[in-house]
N, C-alpha and C. Protein backbone atom coordinates (compact mmCIF):
# COMPACT_ATOMS: atom_id res chain seq x y z
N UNK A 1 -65.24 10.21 6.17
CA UNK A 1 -64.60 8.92 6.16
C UNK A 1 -63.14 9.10 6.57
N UNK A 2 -62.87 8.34 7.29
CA UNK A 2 -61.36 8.48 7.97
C UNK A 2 -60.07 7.58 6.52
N UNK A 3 -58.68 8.55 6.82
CA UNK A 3 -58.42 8.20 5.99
C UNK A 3 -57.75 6.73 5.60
N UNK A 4 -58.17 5.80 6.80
CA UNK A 4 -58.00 4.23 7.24
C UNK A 4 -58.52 3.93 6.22
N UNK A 5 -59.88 4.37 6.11
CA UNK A 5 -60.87 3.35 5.35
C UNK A 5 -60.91 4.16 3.73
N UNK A 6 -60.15 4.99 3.86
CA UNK A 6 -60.12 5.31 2.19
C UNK A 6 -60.00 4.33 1.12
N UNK A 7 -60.42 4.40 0.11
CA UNK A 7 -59.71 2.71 -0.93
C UNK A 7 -58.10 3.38 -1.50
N UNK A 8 -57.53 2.33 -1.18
CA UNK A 8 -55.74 2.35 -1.75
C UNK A 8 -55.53 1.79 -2.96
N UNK A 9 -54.91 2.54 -3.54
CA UNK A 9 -54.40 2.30 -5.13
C UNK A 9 -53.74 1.09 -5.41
N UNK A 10 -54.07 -0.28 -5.95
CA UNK A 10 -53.02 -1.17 -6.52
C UNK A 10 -51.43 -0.84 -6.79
N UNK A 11 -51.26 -1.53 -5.90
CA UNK A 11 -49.31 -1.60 -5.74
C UNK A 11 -49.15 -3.22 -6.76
N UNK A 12 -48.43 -2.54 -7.86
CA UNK A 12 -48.24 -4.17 -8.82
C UNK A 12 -46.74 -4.80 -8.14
N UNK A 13 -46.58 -5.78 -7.44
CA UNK A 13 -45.52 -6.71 -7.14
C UNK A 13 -44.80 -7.60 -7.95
N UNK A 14 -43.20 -7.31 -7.86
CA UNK A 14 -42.74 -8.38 -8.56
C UNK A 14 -42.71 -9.53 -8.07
N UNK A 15 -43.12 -10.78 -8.79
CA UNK A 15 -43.24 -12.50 -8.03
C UNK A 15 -42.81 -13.30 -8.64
N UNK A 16 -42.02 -14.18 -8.24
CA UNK A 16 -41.01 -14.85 -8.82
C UNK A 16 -41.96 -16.23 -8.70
N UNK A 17 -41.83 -16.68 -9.48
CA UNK A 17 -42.35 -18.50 -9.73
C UNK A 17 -41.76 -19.67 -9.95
N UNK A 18 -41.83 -20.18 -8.92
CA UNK A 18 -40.52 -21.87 -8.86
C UNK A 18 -41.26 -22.64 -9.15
N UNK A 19 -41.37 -23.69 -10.41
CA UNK A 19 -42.05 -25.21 -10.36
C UNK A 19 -41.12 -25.77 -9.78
N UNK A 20 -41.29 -26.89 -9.14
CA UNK A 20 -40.63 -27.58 -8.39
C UNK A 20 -40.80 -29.65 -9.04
N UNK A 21 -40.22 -29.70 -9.72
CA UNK A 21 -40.83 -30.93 -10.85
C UNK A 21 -39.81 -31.73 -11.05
N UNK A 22 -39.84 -33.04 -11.10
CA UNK A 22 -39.08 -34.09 -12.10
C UNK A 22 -38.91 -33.96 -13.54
N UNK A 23 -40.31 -33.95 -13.73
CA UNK A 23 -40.67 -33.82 -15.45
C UNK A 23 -41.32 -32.81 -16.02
N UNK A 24 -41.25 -32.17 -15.12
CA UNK A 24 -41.68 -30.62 -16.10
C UNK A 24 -41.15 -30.10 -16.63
N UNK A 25 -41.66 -29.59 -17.88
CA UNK A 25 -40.93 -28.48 -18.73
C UNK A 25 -41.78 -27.14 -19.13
N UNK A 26 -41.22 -26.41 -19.82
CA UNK A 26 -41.13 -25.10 -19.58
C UNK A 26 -42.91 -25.38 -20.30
N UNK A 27 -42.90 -26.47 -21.71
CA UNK A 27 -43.97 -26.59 -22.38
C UNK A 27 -45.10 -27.25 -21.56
N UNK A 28 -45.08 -28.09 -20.83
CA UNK A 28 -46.13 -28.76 -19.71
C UNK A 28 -46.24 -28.18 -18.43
N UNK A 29 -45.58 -27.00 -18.13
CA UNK A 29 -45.38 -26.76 -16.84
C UNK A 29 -46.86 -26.14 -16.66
N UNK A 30 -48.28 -26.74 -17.02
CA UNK A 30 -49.34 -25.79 -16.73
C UNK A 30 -49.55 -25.22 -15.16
N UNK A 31 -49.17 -25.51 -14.35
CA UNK A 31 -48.90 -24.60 -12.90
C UNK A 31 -48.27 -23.53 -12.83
N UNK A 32 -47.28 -23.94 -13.22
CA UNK A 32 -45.99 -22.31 -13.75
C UNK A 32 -47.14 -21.26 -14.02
N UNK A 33 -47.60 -22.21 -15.83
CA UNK A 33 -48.06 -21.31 -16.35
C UNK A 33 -49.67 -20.41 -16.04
N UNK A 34 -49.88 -20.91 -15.05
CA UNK A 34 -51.85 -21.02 -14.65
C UNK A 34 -51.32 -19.58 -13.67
N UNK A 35 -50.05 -19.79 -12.71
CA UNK A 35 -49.87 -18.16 -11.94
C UNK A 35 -49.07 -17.28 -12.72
N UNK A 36 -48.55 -17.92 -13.85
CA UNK A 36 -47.80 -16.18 -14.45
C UNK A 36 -49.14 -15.94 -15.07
N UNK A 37 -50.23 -16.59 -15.57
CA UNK A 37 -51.53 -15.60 -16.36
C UNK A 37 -51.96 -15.31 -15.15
N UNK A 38 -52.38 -15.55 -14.00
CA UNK A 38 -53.00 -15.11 -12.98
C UNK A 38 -52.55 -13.49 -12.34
N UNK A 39 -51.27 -13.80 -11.91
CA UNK A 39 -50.46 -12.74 -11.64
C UNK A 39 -50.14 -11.34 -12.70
N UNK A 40 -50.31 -11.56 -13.89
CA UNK A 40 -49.87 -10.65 -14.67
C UNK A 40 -51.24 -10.40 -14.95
N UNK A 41 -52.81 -11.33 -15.12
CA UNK A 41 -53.61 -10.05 -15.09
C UNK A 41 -54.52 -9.73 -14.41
N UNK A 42 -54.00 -9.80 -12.89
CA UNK A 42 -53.95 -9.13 -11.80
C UNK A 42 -53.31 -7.76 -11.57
N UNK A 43 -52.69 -7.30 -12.35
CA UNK A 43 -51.55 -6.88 -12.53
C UNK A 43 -50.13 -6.23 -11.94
N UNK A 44 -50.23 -7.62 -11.44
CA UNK A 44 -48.35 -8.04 -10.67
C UNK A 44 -47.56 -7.59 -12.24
N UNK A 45 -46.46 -7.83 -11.69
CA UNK A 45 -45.46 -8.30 -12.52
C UNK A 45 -44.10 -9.46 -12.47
N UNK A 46 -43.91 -10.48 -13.14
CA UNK A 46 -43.63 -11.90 -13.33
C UNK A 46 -41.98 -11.21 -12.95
N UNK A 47 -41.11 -11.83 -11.78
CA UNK A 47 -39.63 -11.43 -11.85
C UNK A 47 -39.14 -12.04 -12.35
N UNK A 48 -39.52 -13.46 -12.14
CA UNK A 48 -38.62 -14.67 -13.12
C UNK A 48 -39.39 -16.02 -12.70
N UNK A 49 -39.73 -17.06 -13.60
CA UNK A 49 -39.87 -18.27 -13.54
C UNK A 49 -38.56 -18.89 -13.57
N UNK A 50 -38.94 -19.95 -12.61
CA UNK A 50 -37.79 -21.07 -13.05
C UNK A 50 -38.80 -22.80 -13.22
N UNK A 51 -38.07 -23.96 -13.58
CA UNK A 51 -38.44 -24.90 -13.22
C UNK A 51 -37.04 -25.52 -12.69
N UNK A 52 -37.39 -26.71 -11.21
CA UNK A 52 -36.03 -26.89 -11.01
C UNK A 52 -36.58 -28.77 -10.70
N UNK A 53 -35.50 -29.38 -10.25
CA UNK A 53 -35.92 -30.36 -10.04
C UNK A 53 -36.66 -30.81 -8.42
N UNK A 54 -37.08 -31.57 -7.90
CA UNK A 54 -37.13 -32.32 -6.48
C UNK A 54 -36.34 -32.32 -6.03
N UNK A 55 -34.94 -31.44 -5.51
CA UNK A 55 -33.75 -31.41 -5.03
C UNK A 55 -33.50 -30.34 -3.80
N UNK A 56 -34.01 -30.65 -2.62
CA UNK A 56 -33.88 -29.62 -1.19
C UNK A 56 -32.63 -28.67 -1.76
N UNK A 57 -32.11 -29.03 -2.08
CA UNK A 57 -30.48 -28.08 -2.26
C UNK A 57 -30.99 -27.04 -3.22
N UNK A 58 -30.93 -27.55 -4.78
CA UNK A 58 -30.94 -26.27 -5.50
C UNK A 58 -32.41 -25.91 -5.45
N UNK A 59 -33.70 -26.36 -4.44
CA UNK A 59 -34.95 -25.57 -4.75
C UNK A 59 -34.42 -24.26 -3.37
N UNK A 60 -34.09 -24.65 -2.54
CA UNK A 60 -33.46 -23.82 -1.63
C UNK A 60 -32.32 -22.70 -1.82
N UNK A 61 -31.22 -23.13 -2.60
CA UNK A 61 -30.73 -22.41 -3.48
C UNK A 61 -31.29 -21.22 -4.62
N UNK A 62 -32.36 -21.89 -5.43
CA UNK A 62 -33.02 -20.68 -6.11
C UNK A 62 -33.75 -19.65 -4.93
N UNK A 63 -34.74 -20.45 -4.26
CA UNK A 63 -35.66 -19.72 -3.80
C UNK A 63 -34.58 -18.49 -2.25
N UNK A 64 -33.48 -19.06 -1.87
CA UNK A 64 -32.28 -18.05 -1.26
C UNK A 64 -31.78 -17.09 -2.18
N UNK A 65 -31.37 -17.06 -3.64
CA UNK A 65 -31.12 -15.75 -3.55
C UNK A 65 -32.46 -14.93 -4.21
N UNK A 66 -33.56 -15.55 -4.06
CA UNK A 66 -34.88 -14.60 -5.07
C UNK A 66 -35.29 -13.86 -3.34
N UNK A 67 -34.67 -14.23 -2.20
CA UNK A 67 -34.99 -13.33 -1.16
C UNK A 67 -34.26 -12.52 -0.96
N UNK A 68 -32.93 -13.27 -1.20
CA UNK A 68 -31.91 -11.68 -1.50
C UNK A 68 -32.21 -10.77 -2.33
N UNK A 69 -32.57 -10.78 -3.04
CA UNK A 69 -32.65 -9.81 -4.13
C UNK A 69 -34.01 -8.97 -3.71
N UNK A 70 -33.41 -7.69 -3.52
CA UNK A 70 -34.45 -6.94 -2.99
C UNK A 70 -35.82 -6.22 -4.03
N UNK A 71 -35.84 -6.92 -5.36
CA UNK A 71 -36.58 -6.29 -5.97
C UNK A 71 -37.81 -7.14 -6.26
N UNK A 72 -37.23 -8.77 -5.77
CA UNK A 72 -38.54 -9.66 -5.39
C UNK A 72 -39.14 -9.61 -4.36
N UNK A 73 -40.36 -9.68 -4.60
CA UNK A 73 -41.31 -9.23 -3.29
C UNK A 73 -42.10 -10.34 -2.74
N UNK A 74 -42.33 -11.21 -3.58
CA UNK A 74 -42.78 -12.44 -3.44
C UNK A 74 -42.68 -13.37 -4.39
N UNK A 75 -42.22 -15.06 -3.42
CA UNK A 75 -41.86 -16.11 -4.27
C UNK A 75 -43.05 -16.84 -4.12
N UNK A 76 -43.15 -18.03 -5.11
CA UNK A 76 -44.59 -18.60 -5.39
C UNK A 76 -43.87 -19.66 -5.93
N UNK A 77 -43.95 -21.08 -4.84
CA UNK A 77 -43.61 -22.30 -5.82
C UNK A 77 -44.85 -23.32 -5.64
N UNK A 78 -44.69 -24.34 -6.93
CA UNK A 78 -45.35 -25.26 -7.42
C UNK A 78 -44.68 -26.23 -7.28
N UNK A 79 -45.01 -27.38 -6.46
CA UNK A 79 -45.18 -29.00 -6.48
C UNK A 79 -44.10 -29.15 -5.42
N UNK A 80 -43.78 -30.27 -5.04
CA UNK A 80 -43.21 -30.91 -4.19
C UNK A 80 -43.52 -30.61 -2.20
N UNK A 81 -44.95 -30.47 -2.49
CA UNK A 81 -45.48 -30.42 -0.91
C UNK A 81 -46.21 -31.32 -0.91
N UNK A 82 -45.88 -33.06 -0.98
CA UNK A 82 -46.66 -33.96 -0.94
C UNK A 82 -46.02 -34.49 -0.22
N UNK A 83 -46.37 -36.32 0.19
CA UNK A 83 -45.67 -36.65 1.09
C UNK A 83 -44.70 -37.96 0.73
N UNK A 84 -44.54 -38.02 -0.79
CA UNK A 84 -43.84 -39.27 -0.97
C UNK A 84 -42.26 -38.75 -1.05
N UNK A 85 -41.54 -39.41 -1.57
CA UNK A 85 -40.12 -39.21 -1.39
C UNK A 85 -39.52 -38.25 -1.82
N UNK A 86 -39.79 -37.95 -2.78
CA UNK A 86 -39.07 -37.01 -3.57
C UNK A 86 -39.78 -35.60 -3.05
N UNK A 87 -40.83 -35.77 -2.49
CA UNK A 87 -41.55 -34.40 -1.73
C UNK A 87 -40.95 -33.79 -0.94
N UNK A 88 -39.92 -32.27 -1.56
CA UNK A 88 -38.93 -31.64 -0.54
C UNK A 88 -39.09 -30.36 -0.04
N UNK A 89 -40.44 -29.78 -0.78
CA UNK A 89 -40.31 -27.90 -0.92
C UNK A 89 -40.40 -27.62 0.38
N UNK A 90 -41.00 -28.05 1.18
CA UNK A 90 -41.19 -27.46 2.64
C UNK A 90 -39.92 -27.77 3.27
N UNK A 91 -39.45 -28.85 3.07
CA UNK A 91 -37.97 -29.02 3.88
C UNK A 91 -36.63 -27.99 3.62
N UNK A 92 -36.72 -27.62 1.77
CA UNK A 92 -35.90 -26.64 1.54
C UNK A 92 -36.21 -25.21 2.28
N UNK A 93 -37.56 -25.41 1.55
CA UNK A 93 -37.90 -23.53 2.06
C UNK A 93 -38.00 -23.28 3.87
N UNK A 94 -38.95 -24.03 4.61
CA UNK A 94 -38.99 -23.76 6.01
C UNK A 94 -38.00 -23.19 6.69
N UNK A 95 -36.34 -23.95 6.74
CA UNK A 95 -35.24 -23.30 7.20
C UNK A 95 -34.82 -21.84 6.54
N UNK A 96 -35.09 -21.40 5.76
CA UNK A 96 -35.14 -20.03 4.85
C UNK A 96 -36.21 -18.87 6.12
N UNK A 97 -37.30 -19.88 6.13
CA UNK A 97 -38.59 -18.32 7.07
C UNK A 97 -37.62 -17.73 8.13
N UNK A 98 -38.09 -16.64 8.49
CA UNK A 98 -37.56 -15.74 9.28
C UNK A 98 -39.41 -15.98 10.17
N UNK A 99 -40.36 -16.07 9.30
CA UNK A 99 -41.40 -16.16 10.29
C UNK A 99 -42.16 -17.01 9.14
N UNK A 100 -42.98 -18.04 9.82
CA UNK A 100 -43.59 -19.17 9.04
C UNK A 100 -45.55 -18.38 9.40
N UNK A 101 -46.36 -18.51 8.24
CA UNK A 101 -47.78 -17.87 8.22
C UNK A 101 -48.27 -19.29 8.19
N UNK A 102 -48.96 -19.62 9.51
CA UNK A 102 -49.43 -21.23 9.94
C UNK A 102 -50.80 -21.14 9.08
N UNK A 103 -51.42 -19.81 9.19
CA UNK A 103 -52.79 -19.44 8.89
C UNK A 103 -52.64 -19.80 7.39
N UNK A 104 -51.66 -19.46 6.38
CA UNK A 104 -51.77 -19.92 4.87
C UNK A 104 -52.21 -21.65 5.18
N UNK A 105 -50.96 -22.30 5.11
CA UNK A 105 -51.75 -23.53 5.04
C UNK A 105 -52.70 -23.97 5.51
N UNK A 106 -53.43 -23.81 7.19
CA UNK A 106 -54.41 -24.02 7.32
C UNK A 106 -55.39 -23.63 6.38
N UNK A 107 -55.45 -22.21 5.77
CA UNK A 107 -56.77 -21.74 4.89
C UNK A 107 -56.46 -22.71 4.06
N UNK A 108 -55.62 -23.12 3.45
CA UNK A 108 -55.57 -23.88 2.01
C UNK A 108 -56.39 -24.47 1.88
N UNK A 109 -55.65 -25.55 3.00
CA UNK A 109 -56.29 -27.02 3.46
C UNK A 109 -57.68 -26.59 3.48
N UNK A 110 -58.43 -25.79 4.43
CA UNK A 110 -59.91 -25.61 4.24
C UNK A 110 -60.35 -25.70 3.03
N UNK A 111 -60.15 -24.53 2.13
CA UNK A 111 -60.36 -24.30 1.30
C UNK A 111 -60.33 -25.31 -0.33
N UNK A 112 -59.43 -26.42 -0.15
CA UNK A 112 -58.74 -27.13 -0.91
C UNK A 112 -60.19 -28.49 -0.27
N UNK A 113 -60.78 -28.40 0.44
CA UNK A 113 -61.07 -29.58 1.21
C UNK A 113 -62.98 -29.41 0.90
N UNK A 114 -63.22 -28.41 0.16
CA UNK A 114 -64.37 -28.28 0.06
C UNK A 114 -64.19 -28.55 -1.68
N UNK A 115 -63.21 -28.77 -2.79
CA UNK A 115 -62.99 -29.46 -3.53
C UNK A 115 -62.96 -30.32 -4.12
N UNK A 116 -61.40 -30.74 -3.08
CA UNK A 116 -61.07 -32.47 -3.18
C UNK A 116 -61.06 -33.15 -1.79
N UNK A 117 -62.40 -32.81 -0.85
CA UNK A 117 -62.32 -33.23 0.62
C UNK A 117 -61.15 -33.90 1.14
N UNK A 118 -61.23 -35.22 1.92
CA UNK A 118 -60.09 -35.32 2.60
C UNK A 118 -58.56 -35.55 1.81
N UNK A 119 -58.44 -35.26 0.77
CA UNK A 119 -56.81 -35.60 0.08
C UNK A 119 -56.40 -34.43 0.18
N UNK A 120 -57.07 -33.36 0.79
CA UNK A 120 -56.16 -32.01 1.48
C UNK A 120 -55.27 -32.14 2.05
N UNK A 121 -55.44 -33.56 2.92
CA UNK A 121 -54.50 -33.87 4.38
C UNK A 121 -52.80 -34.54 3.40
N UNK A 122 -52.94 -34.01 2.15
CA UNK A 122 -52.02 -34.77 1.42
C UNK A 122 -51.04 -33.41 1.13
N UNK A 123 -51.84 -32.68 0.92
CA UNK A 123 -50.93 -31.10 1.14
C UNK A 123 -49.67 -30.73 1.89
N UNK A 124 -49.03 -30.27 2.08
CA UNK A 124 -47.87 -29.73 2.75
C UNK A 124 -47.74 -28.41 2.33
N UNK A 125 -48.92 -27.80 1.93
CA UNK A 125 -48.72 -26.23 1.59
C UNK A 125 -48.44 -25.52 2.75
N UNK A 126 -47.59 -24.33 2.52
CA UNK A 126 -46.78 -23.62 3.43
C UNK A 126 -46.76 -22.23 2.99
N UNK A 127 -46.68 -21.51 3.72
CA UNK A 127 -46.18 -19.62 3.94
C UNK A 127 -45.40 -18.78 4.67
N UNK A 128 -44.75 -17.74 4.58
CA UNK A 128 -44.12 -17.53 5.31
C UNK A 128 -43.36 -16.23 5.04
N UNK A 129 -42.64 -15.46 5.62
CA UNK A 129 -41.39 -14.60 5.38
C UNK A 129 -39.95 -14.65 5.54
N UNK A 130 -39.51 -14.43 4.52
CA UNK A 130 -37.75 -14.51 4.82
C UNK A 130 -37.57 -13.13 4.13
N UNK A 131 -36.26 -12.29 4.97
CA UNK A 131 -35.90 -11.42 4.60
C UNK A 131 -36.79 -10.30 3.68
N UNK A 132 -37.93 -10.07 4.35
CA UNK A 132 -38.86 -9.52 4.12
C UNK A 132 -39.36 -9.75 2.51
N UNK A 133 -39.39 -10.77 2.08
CA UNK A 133 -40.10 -11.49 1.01
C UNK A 133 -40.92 -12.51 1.39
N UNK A 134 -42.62 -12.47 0.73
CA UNK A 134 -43.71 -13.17 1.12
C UNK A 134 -43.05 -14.47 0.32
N UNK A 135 -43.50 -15.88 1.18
CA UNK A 135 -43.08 -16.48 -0.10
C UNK A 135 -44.34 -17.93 0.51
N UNK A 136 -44.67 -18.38 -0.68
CA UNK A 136 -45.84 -19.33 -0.84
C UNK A 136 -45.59 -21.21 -1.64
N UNK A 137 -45.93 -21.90 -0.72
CA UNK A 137 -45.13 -22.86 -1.34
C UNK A 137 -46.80 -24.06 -1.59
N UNK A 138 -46.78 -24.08 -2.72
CA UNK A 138 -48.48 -24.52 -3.17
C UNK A 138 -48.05 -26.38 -3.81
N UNK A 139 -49.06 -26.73 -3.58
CA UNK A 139 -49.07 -28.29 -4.79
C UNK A 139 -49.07 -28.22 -6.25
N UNK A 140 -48.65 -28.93 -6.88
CA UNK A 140 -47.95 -29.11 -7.96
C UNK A 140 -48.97 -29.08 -9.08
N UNK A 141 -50.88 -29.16 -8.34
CA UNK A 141 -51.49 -29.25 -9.30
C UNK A 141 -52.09 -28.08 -9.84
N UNK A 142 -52.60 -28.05 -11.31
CA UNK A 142 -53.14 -26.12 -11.60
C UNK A 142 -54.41 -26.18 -10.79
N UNK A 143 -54.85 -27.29 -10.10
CA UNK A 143 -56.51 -27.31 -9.41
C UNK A 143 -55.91 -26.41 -8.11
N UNK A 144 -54.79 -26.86 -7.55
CA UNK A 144 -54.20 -26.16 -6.19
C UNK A 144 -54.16 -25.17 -6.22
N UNK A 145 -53.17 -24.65 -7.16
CA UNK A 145 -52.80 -23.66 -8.23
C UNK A 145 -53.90 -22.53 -7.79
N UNK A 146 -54.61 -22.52 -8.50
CA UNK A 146 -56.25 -21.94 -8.76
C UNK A 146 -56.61 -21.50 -7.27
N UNK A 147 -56.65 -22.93 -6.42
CA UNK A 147 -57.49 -22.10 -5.03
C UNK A 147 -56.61 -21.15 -4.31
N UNK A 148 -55.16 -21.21 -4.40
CA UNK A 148 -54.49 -20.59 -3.86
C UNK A 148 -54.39 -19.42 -4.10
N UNK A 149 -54.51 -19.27 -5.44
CA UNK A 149 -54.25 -17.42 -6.48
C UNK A 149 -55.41 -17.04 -6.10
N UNK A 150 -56.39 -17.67 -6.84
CA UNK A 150 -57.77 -16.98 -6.89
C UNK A 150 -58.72 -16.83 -5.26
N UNK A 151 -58.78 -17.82 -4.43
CA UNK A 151 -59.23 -17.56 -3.22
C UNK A 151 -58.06 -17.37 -1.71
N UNK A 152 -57.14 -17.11 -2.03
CA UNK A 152 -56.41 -16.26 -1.02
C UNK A 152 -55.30 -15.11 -1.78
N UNK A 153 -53.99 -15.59 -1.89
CA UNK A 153 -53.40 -14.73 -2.60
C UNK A 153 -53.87 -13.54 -3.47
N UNK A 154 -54.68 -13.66 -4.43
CA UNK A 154 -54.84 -12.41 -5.48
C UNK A 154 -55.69 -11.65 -4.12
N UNK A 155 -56.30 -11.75 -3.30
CA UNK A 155 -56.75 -11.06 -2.18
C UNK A 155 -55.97 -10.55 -1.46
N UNK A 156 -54.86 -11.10 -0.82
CA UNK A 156 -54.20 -11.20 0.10
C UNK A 156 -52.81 -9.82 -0.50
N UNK A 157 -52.89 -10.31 -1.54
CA UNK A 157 -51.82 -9.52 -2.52
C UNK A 157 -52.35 -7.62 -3.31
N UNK A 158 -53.11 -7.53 -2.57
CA UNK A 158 -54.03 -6.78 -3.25
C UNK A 158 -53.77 -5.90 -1.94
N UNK A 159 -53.44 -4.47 -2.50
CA UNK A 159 -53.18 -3.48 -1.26
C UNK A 159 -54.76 -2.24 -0.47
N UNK A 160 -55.74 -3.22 -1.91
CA UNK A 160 -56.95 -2.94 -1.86
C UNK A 160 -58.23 -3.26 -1.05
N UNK A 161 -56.86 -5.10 -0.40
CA UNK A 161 -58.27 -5.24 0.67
C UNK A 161 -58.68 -5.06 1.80
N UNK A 162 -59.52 -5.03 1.90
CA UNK A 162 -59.63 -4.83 3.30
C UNK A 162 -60.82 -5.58 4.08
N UNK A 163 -60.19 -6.26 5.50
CA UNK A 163 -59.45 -5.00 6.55
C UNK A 163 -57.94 -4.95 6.48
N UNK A 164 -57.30 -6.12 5.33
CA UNK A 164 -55.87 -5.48 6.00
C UNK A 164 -55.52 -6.94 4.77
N UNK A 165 -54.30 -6.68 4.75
CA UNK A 165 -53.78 -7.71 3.43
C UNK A 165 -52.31 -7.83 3.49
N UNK A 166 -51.37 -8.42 2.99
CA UNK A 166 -49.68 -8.47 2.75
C UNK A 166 -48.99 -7.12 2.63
N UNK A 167 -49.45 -6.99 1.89
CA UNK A 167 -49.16 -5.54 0.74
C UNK A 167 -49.06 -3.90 2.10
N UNK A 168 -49.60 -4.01 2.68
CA UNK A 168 -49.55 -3.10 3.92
C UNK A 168 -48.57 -3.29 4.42
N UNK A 169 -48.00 -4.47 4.73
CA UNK A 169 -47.28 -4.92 5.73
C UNK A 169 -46.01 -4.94 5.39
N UNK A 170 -45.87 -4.65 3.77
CA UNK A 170 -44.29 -5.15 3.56
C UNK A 170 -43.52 -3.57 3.93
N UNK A 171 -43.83 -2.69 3.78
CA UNK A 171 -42.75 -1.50 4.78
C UNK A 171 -42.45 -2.28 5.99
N UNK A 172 -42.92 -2.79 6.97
CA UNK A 172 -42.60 -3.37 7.94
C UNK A 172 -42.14 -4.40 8.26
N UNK A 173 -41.54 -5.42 7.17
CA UNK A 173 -41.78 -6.95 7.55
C UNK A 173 -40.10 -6.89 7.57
N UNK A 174 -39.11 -5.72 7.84
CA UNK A 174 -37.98 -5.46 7.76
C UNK A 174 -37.55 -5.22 9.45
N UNK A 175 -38.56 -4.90 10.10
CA UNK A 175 -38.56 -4.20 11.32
C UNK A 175 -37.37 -4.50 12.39
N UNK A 176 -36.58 -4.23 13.41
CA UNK A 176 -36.62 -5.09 14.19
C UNK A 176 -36.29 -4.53 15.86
């Protein structure tokens, strides 16, 4: 067996978690809380939660310096990819990518659509890289929540899968 196809040892990642909410709190935030149990027993490790408000500025603000900081490896926010007013996460985060992953949201949407069929098209889920941090911007609900961790991410995040996953890629996502 070549040593391509050998199995690779779990690399645990630190991942930072943004709710993105009006009225959430730390006690209702069940989205927050549905990927720090996901992630931790997976076994990532949690860099920091925040909850912030519907505000392009400071969700852009948090989620800018959790890319500076070179010990986050990936950001993960909750809510505000809908399409009513106060719906800003994609507007903050997008100008942040250094390279936008078109393929995340499309899978979502698939995936999200064999669920809750057409109110997928209500999504604004997004992916992408900045400053060589993965970062994932999901709906606000723990149903979203769920398809995102459990049928892409915890895969995707996993240096185990194969043919090929995130986790390979981050030595390189510095390149230039």
């Amino acid at each position: 067996m070549s040593s391509s196809h050998q199995p690779k040892d779990f690399l645990p990642l630190n991942i930072a978690i943004l709710t993105v909410s009006d009225t959430r709190t730390e006690e209702n935030d069940s989205s927050g809380k549905l990927l720090v149990e996901r992630l931790t027993t997976a076994g990532h490790r949690l860099a920091e939660k925040r909850i912030v408000p519907d505000n392009i500025y400071q969700i852009r603000a948090i989620v800018s310096k959790w890319i500076a900081d070179a010990k986050i490896q990936v950001v993960i926010t909750t809510g505000g990819t809908g399409v009513t007013g106060r719906d800003s996460t994609p507007e903050a985060v997008q100008p942040l990518l250094d390279k936008p992953l078109e393929g995340f949201g499309e899978l979502f949407r698939f995936l999200s659509y064999e669920e809750i069929k057409t109110s997928t098209l209500q999504s604004r889920a997004i992916g992408g890289v900045a400053n060589g941090t993965y970062i994932f911007c999901l709906p606000g609900s723990s149903g979203a929540c769920k398809t995102a961790w459990d049928r892409i991410l915890q895969v995707q995040l996993d240096a185990r899968t194969r043919p090929c996953n995130f986790v390979e890629l981050m030595p390189r996502l510095l390149e230039s």
